[in-house]
N, C-alpha and C. Protein backbone atom coordinates (compact mmCIF):
# COMPACT_ATOMS: atom_id res chain seq x y z
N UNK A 1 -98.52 1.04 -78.25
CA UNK A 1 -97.69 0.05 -77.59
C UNK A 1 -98.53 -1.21 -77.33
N UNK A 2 -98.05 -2.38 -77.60
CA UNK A 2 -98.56 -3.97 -77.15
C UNK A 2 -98.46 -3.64 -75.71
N UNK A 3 -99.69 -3.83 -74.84
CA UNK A 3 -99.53 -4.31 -73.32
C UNK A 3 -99.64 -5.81 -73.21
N UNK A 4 -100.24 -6.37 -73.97
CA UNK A 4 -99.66 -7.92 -73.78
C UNK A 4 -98.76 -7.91 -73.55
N UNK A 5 -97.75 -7.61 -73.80
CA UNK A 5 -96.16 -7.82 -73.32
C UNK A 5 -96.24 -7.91 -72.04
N UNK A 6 -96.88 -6.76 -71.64
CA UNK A 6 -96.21 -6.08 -70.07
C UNK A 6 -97.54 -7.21 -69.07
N UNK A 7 -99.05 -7.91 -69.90
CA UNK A 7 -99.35 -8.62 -69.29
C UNK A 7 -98.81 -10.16 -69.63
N UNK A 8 -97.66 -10.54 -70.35
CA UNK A 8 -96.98 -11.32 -70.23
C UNK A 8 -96.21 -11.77 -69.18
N UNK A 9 -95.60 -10.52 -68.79
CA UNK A 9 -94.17 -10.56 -68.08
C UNK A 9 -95.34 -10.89 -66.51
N UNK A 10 -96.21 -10.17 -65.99
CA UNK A 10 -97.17 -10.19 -64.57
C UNK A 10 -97.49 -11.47 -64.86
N UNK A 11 -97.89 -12.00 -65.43
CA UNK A 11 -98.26 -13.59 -65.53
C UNK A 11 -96.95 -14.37 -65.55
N UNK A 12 -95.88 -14.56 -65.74
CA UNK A 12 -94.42 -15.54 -65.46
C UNK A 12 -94.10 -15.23 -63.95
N UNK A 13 -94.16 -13.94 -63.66
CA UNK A 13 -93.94 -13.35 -62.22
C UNK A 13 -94.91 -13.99 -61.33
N UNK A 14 -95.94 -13.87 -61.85
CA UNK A 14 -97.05 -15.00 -60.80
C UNK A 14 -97.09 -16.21 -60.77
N UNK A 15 -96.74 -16.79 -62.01
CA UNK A 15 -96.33 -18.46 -62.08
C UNK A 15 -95.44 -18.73 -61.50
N UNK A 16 -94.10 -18.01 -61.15
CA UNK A 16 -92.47 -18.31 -60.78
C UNK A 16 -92.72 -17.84 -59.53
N UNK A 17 -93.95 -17.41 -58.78
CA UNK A 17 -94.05 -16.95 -57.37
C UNK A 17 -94.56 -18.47 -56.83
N UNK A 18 -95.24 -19.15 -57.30
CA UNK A 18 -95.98 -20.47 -56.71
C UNK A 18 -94.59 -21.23 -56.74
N UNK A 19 -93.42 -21.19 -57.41
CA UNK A 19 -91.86 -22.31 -57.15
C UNK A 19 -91.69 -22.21 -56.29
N UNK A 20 -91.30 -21.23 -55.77
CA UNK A 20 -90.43 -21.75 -54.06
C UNK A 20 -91.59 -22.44 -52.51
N UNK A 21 -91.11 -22.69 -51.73
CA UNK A 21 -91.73 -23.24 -51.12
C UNK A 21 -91.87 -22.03 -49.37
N UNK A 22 -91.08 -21.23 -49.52
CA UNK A 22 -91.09 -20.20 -48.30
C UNK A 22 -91.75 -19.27 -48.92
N UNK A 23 -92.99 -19.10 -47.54
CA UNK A 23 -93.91 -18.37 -48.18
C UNK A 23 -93.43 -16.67 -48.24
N UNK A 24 -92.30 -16.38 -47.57
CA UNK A 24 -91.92 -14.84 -47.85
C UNK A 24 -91.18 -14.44 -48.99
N UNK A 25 -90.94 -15.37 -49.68
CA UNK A 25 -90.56 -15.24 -51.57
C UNK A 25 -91.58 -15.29 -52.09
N UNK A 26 -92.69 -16.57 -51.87
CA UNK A 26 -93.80 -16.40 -52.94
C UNK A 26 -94.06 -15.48 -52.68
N UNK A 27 -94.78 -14.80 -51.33
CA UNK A 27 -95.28 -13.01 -51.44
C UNK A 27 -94.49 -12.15 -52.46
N UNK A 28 -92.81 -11.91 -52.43
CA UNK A 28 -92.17 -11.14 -52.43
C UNK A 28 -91.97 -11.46 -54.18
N UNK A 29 -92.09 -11.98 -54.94
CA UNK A 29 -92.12 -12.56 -55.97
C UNK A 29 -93.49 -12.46 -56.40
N UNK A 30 -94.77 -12.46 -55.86
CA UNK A 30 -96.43 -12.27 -56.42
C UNK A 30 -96.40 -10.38 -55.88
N UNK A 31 -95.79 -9.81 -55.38
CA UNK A 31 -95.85 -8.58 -54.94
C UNK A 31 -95.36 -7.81 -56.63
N UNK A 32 -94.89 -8.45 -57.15
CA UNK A 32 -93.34 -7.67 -58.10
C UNK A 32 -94.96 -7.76 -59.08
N UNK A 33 -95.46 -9.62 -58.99
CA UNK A 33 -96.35 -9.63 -60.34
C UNK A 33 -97.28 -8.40 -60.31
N UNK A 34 -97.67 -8.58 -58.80
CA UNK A 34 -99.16 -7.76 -58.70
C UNK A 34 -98.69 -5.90 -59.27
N UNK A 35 -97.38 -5.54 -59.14
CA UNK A 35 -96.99 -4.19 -59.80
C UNK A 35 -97.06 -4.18 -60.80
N UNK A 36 -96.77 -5.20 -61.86
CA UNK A 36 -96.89 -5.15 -63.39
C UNK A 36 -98.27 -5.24 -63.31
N UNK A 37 -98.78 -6.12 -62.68
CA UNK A 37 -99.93 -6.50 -63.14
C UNK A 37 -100.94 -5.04 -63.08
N UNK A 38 -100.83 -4.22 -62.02
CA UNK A 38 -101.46 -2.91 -61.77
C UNK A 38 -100.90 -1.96 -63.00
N UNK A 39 -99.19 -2.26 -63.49
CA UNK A 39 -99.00 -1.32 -65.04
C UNK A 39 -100.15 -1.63 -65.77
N UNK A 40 -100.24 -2.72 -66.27
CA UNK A 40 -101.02 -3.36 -67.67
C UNK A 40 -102.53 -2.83 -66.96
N UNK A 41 -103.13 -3.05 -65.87
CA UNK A 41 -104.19 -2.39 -65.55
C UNK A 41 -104.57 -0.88 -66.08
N UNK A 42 -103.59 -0.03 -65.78
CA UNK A 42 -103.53 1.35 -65.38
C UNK A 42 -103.59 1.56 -67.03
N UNK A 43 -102.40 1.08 -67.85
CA UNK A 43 -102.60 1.27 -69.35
C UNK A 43 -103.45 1.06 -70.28
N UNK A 44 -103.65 -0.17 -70.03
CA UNK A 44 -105.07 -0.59 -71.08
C UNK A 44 -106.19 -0.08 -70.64
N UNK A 45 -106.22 0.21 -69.58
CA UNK A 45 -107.92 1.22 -68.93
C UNK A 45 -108.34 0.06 -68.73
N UNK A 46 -107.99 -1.38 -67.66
CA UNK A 46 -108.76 -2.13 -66.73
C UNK A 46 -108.78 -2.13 -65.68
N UNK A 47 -109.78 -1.52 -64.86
CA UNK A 47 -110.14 -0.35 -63.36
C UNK A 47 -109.70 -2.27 -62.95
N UNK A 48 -110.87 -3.10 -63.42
CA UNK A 48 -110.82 -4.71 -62.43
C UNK A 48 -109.13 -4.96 -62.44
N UNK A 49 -108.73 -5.25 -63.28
CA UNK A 49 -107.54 -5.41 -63.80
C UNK A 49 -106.24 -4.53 -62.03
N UNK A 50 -106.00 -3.35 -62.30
CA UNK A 50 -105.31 -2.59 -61.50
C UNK A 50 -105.60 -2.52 -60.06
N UNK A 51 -106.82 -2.53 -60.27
CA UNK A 51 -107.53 -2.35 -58.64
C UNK A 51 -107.22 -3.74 -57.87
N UNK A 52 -107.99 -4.66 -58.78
CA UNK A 52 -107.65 -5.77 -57.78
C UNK A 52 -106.20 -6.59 -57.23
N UNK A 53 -105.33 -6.06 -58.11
CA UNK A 53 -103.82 -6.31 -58.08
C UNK A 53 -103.28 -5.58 -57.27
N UNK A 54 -103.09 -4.30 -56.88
CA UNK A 54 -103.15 -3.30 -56.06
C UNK A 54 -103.70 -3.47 -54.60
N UNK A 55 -104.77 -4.03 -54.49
CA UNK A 55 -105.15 -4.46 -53.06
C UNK A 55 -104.72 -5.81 -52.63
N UNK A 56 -104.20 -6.57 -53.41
CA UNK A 56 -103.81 -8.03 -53.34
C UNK A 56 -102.20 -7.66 -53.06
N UNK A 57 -101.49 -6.63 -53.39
CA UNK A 57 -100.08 -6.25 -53.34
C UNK A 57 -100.54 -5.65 -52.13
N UNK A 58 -101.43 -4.98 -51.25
CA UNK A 58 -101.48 -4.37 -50.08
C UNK A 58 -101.55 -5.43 -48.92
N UNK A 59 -101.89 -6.49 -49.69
CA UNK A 59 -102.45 -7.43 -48.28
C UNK A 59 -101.02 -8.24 -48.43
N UNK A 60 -99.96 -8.54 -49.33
CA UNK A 60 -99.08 -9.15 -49.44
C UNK A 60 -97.87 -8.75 -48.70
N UNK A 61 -97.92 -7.49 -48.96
CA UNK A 61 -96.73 -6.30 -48.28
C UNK A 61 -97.56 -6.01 -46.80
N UNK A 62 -99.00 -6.70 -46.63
CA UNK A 62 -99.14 -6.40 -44.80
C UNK A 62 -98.33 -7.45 -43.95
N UNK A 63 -98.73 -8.54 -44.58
CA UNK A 63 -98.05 -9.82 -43.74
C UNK A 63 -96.23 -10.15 -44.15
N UNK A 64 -96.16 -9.53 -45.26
CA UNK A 64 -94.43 -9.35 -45.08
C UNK A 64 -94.10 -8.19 -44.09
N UNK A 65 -94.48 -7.31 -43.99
CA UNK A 65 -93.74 -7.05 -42.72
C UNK A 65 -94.73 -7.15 -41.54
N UNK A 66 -95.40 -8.19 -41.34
CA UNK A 66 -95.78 -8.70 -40.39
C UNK A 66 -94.69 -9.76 -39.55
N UNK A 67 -94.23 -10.26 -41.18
CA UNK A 67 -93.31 -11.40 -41.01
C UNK A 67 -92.03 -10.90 -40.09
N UNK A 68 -91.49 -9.84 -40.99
CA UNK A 68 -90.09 -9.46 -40.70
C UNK A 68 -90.11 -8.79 -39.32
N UNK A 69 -91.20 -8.30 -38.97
CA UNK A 69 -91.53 -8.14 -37.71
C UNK A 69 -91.30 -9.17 -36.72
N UNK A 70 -92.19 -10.17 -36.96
CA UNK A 70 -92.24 -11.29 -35.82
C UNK A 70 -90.80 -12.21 -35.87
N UNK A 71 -89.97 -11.55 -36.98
CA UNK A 71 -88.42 -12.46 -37.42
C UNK A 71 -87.60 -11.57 -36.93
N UNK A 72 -87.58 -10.23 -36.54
CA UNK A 72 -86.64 -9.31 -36.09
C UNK A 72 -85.86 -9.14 -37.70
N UNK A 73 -86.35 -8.93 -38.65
CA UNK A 73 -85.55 -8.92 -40.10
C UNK A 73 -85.50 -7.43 -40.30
């Protein structure tokens, strides 16, 4: 299987996360990239690749519901 593809699609997901201007879409939109981005990690066998996407999706999903917290959401 081509994983370029699947590191295609994590790279548009991270570009189309910097458009909006509320920062609980860009998270929620760089959260989606950082999951592909941890597929294409996990497949091609890049530990840097998965790992660091994976902890960058942990710190993204802390302060979203940090957010929705301090919003009553």
């Amino acid at each position: 299987m081509n994983y370029e593809v699947i590191g295609l699609i994590a790279s548009i997901f991270v570009l189309v996360s910097f458009i909006p201007k509320e920062i609980k879409w860009i998270r929620c939109i760089n959260v989606i990239g950082c999951i592909v981005w941890s597929i294409y990690g996990v497949l091609s066998g890049a530990l840097s690749v998965w790992l660091m996407n994976f902890l960058v999706m942990i710190v993204h999903l802390f302060h979203l519901v940090k957010y929705s917290k301090r919003n009553n959401l």
